[in-house]
Each structure stands twice: as structure tokens, then as C-alpha cells.
Protein backbone atom coordinates (compact mmCIF):
# COMPACT_ATOMS: atom_id res chain seq x y z
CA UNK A 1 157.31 136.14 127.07
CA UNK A 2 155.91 134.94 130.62
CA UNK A 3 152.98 135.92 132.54
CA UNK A 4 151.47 135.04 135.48
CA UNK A 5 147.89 133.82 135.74
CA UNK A 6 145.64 131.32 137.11
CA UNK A 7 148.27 130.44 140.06
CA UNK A 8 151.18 129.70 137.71
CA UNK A 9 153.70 131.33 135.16
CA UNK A 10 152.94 130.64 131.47
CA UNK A 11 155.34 131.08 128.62
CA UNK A 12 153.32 132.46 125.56
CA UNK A 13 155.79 132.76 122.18
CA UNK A 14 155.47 135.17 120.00
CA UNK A 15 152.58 135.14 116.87
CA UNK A 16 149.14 135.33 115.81
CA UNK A 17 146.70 134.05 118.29
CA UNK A 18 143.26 133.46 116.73
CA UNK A 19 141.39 133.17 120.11
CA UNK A 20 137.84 131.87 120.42
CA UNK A 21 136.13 134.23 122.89
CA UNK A 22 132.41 133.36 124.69
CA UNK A 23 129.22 133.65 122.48
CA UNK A 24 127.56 134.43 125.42
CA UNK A 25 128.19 132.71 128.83
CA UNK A 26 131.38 134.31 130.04
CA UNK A 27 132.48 130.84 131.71
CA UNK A 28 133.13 129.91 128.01
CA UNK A 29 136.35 130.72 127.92
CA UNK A 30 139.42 128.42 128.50
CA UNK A 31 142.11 129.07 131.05
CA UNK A 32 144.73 129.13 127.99
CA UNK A 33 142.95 131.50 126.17
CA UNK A 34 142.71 133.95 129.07
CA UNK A 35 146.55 133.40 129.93
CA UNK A 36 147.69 134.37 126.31
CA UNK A 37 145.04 137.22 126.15
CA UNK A 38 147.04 138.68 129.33
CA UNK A 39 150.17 137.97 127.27
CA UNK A 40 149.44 139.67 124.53
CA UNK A 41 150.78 143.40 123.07
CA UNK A 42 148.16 143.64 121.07
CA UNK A 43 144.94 142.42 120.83
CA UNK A 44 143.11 142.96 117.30
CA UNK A 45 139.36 142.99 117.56
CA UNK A 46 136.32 143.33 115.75
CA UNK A 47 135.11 145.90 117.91
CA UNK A 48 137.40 146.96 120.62
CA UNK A 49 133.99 148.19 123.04
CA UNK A 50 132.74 144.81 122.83
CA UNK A 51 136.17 143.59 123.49
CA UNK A 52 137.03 145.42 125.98
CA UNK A 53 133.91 144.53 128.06
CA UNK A 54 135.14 141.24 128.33
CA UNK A 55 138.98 142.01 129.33
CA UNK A 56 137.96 144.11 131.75
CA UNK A 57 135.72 141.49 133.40
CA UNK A 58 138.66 138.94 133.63
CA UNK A 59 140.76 142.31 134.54
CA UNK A 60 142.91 142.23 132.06
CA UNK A 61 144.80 144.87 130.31
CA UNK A 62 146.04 144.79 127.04
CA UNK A 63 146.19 147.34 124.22
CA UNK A 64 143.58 146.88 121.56
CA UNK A 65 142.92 147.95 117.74
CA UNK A 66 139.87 147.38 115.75
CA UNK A 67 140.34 145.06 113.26
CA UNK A 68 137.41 144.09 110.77
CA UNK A 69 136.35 143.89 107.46
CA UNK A 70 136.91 147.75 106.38
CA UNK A 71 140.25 148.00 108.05
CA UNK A 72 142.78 149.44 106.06
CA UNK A 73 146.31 148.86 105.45
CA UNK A 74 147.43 150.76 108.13
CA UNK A 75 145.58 148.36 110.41
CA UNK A 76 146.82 145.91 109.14
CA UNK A 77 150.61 146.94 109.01
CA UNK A 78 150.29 148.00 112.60
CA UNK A 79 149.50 144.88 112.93
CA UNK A 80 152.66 143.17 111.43
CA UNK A 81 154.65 145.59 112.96
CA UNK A 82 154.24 144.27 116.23
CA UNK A 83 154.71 140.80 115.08
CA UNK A 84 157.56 141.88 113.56
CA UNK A 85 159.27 143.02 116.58
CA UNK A 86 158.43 139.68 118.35
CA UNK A 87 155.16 140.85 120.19
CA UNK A 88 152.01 138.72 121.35
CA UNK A 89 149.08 139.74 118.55
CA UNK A 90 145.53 137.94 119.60
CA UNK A 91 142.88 138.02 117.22
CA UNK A 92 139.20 137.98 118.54
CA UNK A 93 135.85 138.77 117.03
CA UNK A 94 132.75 139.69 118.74
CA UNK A 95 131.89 136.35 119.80
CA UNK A 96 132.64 133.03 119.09
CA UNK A 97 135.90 131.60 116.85
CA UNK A 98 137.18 133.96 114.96
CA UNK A 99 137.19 133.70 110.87
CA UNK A 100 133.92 131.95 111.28
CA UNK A 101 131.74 133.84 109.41
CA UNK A 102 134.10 136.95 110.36
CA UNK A 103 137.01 139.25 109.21
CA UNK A 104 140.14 137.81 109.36
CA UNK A 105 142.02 135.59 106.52
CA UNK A 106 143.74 137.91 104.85
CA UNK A 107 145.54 138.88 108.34
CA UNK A 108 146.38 134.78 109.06
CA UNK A 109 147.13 134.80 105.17
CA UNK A 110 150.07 137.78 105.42
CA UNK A 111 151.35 136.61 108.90
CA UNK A 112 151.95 133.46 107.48
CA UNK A 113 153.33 134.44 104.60
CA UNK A 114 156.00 136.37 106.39
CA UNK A 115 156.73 133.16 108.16
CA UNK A 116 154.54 134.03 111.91
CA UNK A 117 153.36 131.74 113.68
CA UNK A 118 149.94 131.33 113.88
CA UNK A 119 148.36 129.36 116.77
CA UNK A 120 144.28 128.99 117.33
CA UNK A 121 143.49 128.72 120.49
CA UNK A 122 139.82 126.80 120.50
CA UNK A 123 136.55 127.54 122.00
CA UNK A 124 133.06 128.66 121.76
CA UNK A 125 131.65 128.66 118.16
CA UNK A 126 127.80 129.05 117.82
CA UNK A 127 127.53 126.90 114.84
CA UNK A 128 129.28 123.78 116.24
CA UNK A 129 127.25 124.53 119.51
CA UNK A 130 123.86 124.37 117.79
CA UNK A 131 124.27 121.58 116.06
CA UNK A 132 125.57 119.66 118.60
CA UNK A 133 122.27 119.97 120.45
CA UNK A 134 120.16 120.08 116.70
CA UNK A 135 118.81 116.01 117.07
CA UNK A 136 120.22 116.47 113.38
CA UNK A 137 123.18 114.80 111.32
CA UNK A 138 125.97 115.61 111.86
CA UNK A 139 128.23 113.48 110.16
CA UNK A 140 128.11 115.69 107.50
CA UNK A 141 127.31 119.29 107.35
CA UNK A 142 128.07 122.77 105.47
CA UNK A 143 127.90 125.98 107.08
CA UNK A 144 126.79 128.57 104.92
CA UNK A 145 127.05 131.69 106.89
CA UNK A 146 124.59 134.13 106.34
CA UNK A 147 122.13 134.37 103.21
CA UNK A 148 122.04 137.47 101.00
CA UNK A 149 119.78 140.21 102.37
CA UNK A 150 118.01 140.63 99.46
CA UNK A 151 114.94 138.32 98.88
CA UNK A 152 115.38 137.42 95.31
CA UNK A 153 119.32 136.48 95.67
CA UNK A 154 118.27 134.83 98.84
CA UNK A 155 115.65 132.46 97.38
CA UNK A 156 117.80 131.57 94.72
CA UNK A 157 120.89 130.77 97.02
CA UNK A 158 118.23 128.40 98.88
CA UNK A 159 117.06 127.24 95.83
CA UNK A 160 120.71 125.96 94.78
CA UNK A 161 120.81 124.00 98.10
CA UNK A 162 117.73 122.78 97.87
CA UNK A 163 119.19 118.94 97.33
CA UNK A 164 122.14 119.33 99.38
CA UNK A 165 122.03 116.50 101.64
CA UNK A 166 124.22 117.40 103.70
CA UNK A 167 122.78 119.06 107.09
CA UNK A 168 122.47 123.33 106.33
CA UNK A 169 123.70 125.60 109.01
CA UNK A 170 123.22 129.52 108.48
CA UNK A 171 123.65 132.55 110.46
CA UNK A 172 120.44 135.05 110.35
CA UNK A 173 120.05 138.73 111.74
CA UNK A 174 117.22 138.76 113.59
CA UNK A 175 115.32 141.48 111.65
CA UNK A 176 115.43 138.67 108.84
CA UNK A 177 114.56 135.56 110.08
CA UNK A 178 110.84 135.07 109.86
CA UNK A 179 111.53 136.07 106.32
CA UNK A 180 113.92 133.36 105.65
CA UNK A 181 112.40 130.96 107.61
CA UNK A 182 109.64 131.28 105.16
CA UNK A 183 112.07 131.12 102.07
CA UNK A 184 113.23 128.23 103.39
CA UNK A 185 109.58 126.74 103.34
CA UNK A 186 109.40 127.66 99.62
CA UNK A 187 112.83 126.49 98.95
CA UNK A 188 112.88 122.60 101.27
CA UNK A 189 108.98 122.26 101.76
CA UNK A 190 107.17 122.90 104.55
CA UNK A 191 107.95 119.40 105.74
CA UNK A 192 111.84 119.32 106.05
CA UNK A 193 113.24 119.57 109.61
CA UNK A 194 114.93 121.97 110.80
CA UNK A 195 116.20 124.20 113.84
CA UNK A 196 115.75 127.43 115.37
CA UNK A 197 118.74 127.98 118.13
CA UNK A 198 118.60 131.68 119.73
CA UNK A 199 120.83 133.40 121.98
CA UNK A 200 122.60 130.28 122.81
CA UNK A 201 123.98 130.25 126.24
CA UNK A 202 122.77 132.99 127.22
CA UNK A 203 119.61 134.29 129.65
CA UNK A 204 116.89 133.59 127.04
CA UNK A 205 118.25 131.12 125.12
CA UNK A 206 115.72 129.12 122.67
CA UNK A 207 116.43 125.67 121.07
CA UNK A 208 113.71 124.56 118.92
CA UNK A 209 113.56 121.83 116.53
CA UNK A 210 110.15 121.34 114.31
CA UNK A 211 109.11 121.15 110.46
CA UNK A 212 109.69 124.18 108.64
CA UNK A 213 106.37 125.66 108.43
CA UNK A 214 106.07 124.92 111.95
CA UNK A 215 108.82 126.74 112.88
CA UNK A 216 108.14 129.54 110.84
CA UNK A 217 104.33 129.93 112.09
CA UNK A 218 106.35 129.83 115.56
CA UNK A 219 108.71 133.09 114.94
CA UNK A 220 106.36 134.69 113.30
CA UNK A 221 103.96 134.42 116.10
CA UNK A 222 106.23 135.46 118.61
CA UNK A 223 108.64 138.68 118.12
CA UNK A 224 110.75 137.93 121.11
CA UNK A 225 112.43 134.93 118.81
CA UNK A 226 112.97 137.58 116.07
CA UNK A 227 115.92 138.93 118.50
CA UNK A 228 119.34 138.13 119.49
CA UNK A 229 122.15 135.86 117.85
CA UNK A 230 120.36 133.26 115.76
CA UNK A 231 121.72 129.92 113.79
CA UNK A 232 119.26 128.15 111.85
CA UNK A 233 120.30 124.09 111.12
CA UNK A 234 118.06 122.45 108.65
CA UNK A 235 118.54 118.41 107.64
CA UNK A 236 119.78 118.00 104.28
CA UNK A 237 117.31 116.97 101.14
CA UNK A 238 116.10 113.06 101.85
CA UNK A 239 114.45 113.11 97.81
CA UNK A 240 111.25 112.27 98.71
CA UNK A 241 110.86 115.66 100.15
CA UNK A 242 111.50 117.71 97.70
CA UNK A 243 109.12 118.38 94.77
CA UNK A 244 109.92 118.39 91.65
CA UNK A 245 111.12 122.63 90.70
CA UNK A 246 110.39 123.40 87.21
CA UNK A 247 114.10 123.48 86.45
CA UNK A 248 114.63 119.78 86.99
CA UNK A 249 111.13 118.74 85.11
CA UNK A 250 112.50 120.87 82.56
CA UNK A 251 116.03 118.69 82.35
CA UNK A 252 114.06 115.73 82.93
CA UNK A 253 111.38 115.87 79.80
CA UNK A 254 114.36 116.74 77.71
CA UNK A 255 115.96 113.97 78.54
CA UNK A 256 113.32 111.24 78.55
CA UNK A 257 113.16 112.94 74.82
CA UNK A 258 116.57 111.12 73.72
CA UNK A 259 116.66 107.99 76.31
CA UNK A 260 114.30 105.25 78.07
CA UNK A 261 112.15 107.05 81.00
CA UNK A 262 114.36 105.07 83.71
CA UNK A 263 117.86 105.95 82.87
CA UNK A 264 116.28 109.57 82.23
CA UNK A 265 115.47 109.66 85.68
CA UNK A 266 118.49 107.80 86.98
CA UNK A 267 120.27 110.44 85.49
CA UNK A 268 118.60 113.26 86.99
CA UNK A 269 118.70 111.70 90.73
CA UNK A 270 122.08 111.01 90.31
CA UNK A 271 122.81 114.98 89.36
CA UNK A 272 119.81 115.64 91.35
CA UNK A 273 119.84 114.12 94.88
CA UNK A 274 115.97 113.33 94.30
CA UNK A 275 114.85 109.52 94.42
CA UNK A 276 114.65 107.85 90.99
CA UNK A 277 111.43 106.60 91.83
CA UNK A 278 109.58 109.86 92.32
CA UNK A 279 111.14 111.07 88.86
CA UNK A 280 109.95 108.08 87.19
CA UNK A 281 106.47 108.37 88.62
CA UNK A 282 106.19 111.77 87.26
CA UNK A 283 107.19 110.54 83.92
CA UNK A 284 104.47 107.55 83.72
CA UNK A 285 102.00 110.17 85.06
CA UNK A 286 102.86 112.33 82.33
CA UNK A 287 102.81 109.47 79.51
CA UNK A 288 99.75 108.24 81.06
């Protein structure tokens, strides 16, 4: 199939495009994704208003279909259909790259199942774009999408990542985030770095990086950065900044029980993350 855009005449094949759309500047967008979105016979979207807003700013006009989590098979086979007959299907989600932390897989699953093409087209992804301006590692991270609503599956989900050292990236609502922020105090210490990035390129956009308490004294002292898109990045567990939970002193006295106190703790900071030399200064404290 050809089209014509940006000056020249672009030959887009049939399959599943999974198109990264802006997260907030509408410059975000690359020429290629454009020229395939003005390809397409279908484009399947998260929510076709949203969608649509930005189409019709580049003047484009394509059919669309919503396309989201509680789709049915209809959707779906609607869907197929068209890339059965050898049509142009683009996938978008609200913002950002599609799949990432969004509805999607099972779509890129069946199309490739029945032997589609699928092509990503790159772009915008809010995660990527906050840490790249975090001042955190980045040589390793793990994205965790968002945390569970509820506070007690929450803390415990932080709790299990509490000596991850790998950097943390998360996606918050903004009706949650002062909460979490002071989760992740209880769960990291009030010491661990981490950072706040809101409503990134867009009008009001906030990148701040500061201890955790800090940063959590700072949202909850100022409702305008409890709204909008938010990531949170925090740096990944160092040892000597985490104290000692009362699941690992558990493990710990159990095992300086049945072996000498410093392969007890090099046991525990190898399953642990935690510095051996912290765990073996709580066990001379406690022998002392």
C-alpha cells in the first residue's frame, strides 16, 4: 500500500504496527510513524477520543476501534479480519509505547501466531524518558509498572523490592502518590534516592530528584504535584541503607544458630543484597 506524506510516497506493507504515540509534546512523534498512521485501515486504540485528538491534529483520517484491556473477542477478531485481508492495523495507546504498562500482548501474541507481521515503530515512552534525565543508574533497571492500589498489597510488593539493586521505575495515579511515596519511605528508608518526574514534556512538567522523605514532605506539601502523568525512579538498595526488617533478623539468628556468625551473615547478604558487615555487627551487638 502507498501513501503520500511528508513530500514523498511511502510504501507501508501490510501488519501490526505497534506505534509509539507522544506522552505529551505533540512534536514527539516520528515522521514514519505519522506516514504509516495515514496508511493504515485500521487503527486500534486504547481510547479512540484520545486518539482521535491526535489524528485529527496531524489531519489524518483513518478508521478507529477501541482496543483495551476489556475488549472482547469480537474486537479482537475484527481486528484479524482486517489483517487477514491484507490491511494496515496500527496499534496505539493513550500515550507513550504501546504494551508498556498497557493492553496489548495477547493481540501481538495471535497476529503472530497466524504468521502477521508485526513491526514497532519506536518513540516516546515515559519510563525511558524519566530515567534518562533521573541522575540515576541506568545500567540496570526494572520497571515495575504500577503498585497495587491497596495499601497492604502495596507495602508488601515494596517490601519484596526492598534489596533490589537494580534502579526501580513505577507508574503512579496521581490520587496515590503521596501515599506511596510514603510507603516507599517505610519500605527503602527515608534516605534512599529517588525521583519524582510529572507531566513530562508537557506545560508543567516537574523533574525532581531528592531523598525519599524529602520528596515525600515535597508532594505532600504541594497538591499541584499530586496531578498529571507521574513515574517515580528510585536507586536500587546500596546495603548500607537498608535496615535490618524483622524477616531477615529472623533468617539471620536462625542461622548463626547452626554456623559461625560470619558465614551466617555471608549467607544472608549474599540472598540478601545487604552488606555482610552490617549483618555481622548486629550479630556481635546481640552476643555482646
Amino acid at each position: 500500500m502507498c501513501r503520500y506524506s511528508g513530500g514523498r510516497v511511502l510504501a507501508v506493507e501490510s501488519g501490526l504496527y505497534v506505534v509509539a504515540t507522544p506522552i505529551g509534546n505533540l512534536g514527539d512523534i516520528s515522521q514514519r510513524a505519522l506516514a504509516v498512521l495515514a496508511a493504515a485501515d485500521l487503527v486500534a486504540a486504547e481510547d479512540t477520543r484520545h486518539s482521535a485528538r491526535l489524528l485529527q491534529h496531524y489531519s489524518i483520517d483513518v478508521p478507529l476501534q477501541a482496543y483495551h484491556d476489556h475488549s472482547n473477542a469480537r474486537a479482537q477478531a475484527r481486528i484479524m479480519a482486517c489483517l487477514e485481508a491484507s490491511g494496515v492495523v496500527v496499534l496505539v495507546s493513550d500515550a507513550g509505547t504501546p504494551l508498556i504498562s498497557d493492553p496489548g500482548y495477547r493481540l501481538v501474541r495471535e497476529a503472530q501466531e497466524q504468521g502477521y507481521r508485526v513491526i514497532p515503530i519506536p518513540g516516546a515512552c515515559a519510563a525511558i524518558a524519566a530515567l534518562s534525565a533521573s541522575g540515576l543508574p541506568t545500567d540496570r533497571f526494572l520497571f515495575e509498572g504500577f503498585l497495587p492500589a491497596k495499601a497492604g498489597a502495596r507495602a508488601a510488593r515494596l517490601q519484596a523490592l526492598a534489596t533490589e539493586t537494580a534502579t526501580l521505575v513505577f507508574y503512579e495515579a496521581p490520587h496515590r502518590v503521596a501515599e506511596t511515596l510514603e510507603a516507599m519511605v517505610v519500605a527503602f528508608g527515608a534516605e534512599r534516592e529517588a525521583l519524582l518526574a510529572r507531566e513530562l514534556t508537557k506545560t508543567f512538567e516537574t523533574l525532581r530528584r531528592a531523598p525519599l522523605a524529602e520528596l515525600a514532605a515535597f508532594v505532600a506539601a504541594d497538591s499541584n504535584q499530586q496531578r498529571g502523568e507521574i513515574v517515580l525512579a528510585v536507586s536500587g538498595s546500596r546495603g548500607h541503607d537498608q535496615e535490618l526488617t524483622p524477616d531477615i533478623t529472623r533468617l539471620l539468628l536462625r542461622l548463626v544458630a547452626e554456623l559461625p556468625a560470619r558465614r551466617a551473615s555471608a549467607v544472608v547478604a549474599d540472598l540478601t543484597g545487604l552488606r555482610k558487615k552490617v549483618l555481622y555487627d548486629f550479630l556481635l551487638e546481640q552476643k555482646d
